[in-house]
Protein backbone atom coordinates (compact mmCIF):
# COMPACT_ATOMS: atom_id res chain seq x y z
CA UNK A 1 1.97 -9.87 6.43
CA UNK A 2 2.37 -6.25 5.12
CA UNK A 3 -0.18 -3.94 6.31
CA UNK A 4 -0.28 -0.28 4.26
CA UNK A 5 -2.21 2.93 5.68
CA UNK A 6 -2.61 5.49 3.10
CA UNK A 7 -1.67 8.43 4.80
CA UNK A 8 -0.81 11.85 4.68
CA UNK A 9 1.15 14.24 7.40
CA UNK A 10 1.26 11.01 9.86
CA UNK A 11 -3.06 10.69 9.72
CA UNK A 12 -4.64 8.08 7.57
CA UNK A 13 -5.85 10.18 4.75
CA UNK A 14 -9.92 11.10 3.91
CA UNK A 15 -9.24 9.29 0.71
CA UNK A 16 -7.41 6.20 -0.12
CA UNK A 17 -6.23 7.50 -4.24
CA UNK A 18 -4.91 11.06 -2.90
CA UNK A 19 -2.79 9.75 0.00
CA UNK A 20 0.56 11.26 -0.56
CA UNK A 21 2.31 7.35 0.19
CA UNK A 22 1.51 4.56 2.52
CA UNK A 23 3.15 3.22 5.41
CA UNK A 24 3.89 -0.32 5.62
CA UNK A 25 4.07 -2.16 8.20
CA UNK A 26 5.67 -5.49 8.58
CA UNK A 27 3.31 -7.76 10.59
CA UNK A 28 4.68 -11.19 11.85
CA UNK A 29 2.96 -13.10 15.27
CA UNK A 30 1.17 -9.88 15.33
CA UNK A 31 4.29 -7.75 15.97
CA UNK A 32 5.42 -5.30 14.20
CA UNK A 33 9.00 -6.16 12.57
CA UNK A 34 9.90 -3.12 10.68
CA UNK A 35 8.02 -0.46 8.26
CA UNK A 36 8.95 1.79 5.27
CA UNK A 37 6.90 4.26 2.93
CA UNK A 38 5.88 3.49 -0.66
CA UNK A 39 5.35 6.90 -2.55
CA UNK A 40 1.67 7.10 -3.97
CA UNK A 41 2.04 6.50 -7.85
CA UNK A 42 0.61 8.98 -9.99
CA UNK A 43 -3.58 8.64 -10.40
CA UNK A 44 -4.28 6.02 -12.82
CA UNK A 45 -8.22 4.34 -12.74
CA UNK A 46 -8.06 1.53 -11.04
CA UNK A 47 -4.31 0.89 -10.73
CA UNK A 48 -3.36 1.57 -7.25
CA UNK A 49 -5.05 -2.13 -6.49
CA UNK A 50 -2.78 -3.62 -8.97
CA UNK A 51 0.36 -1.51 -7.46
CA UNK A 52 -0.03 -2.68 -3.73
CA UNK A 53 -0.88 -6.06 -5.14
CA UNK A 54 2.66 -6.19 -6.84
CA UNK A 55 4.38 -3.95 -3.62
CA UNK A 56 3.23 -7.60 -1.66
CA UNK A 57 0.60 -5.71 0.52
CA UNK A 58 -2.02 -8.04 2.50
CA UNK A 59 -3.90 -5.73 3.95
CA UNK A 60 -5.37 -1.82 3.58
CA UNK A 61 -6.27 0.85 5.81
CA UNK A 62 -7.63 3.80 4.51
CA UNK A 63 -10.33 6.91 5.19
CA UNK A 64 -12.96 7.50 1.93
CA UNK A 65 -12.52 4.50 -0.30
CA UNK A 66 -14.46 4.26 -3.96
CA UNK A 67 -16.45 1.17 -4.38
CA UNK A 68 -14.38 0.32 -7.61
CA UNK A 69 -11.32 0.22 -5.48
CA UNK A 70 -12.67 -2.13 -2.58
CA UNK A 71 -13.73 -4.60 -5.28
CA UNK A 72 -10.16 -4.07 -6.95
CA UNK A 73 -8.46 -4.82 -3.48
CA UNK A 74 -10.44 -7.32 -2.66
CA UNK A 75 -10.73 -9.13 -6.12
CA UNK A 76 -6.67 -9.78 -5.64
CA UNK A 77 -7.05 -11.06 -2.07
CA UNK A 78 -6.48 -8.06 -0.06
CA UNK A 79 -8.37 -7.49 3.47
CA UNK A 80 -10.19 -3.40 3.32
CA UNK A 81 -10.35 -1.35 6.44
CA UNK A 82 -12.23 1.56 5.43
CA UNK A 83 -13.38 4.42 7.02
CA UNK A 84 -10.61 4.53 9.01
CA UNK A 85 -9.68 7.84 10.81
CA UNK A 86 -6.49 8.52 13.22
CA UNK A 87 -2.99 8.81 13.40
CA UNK A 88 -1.11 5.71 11.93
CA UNK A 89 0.75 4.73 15.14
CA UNK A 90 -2.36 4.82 16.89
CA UNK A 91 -4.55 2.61 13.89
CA UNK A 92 -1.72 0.04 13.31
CA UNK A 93 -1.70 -0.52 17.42
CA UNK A 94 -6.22 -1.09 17.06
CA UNK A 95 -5.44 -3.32 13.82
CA UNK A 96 -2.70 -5.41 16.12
CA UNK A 97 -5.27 -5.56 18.48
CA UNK A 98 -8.05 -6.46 16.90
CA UNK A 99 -9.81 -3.39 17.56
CA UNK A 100 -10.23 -1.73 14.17
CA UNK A 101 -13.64 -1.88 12.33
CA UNK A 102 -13.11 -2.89 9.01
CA UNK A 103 -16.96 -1.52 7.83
CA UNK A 104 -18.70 0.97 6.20
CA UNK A 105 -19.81 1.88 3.05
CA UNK A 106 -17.46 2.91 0.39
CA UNK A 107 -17.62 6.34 -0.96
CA UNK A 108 -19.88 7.14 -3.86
CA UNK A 109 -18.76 10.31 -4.37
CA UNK A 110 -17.13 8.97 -8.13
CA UNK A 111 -19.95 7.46 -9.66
């Protein structure tokens, strides 16, 4: 399972489309095998879904989140944690857990 965290300076960032790149974990028998960054493409509506989808990525964690987005993510089979605030070593270690909310409301702010 690949799990990305859009993040910026090592802290999941307050919104998911202005992330500067997410960090990908590599999640097998809930373990973490290995990770790598994928640079944040430039802002196109409604593409980043589509991008992740084709970078293999299971699962998102992110801060602010547009509604358009969640249904995007979760229209191509990949699991939304939203709201999500934190350092990324710290989040990935509550996801592995189990101990990472994956509610909330996604942000209207873009309507």
């Amino acid at each position: 399972m690949k799990v990305a965290l859009s993040t910026k300076n090592n802290l999941i960032t307050e919104h998911f489309g202005h992330c500067d790149y997410f960090v990908v974990y590599e999640v097998e028998n809930n373990e973490i095998n290995g990770s790598y960054l994928i640079k944040n493409p430039p802002h196109q509506k409604g593409y980043l879904p589509k991008f992740l989808k084709g970078e293999g990525i299971d699962v998102v964690i992110a801060g602010g989140i547009g509604a358009m987005a969640v249904n995007g993510l979760k229209n191509l089979g990949i699991d939304c944690y939203i709201n999500v605030e934190g350092d990324v070593s710290v989040v990935i270690e509550k996801f592995l857990n189990n101990e990472l909310n994956q509610g909330g409301e996604p942000c209207t702010d873009h309507h």
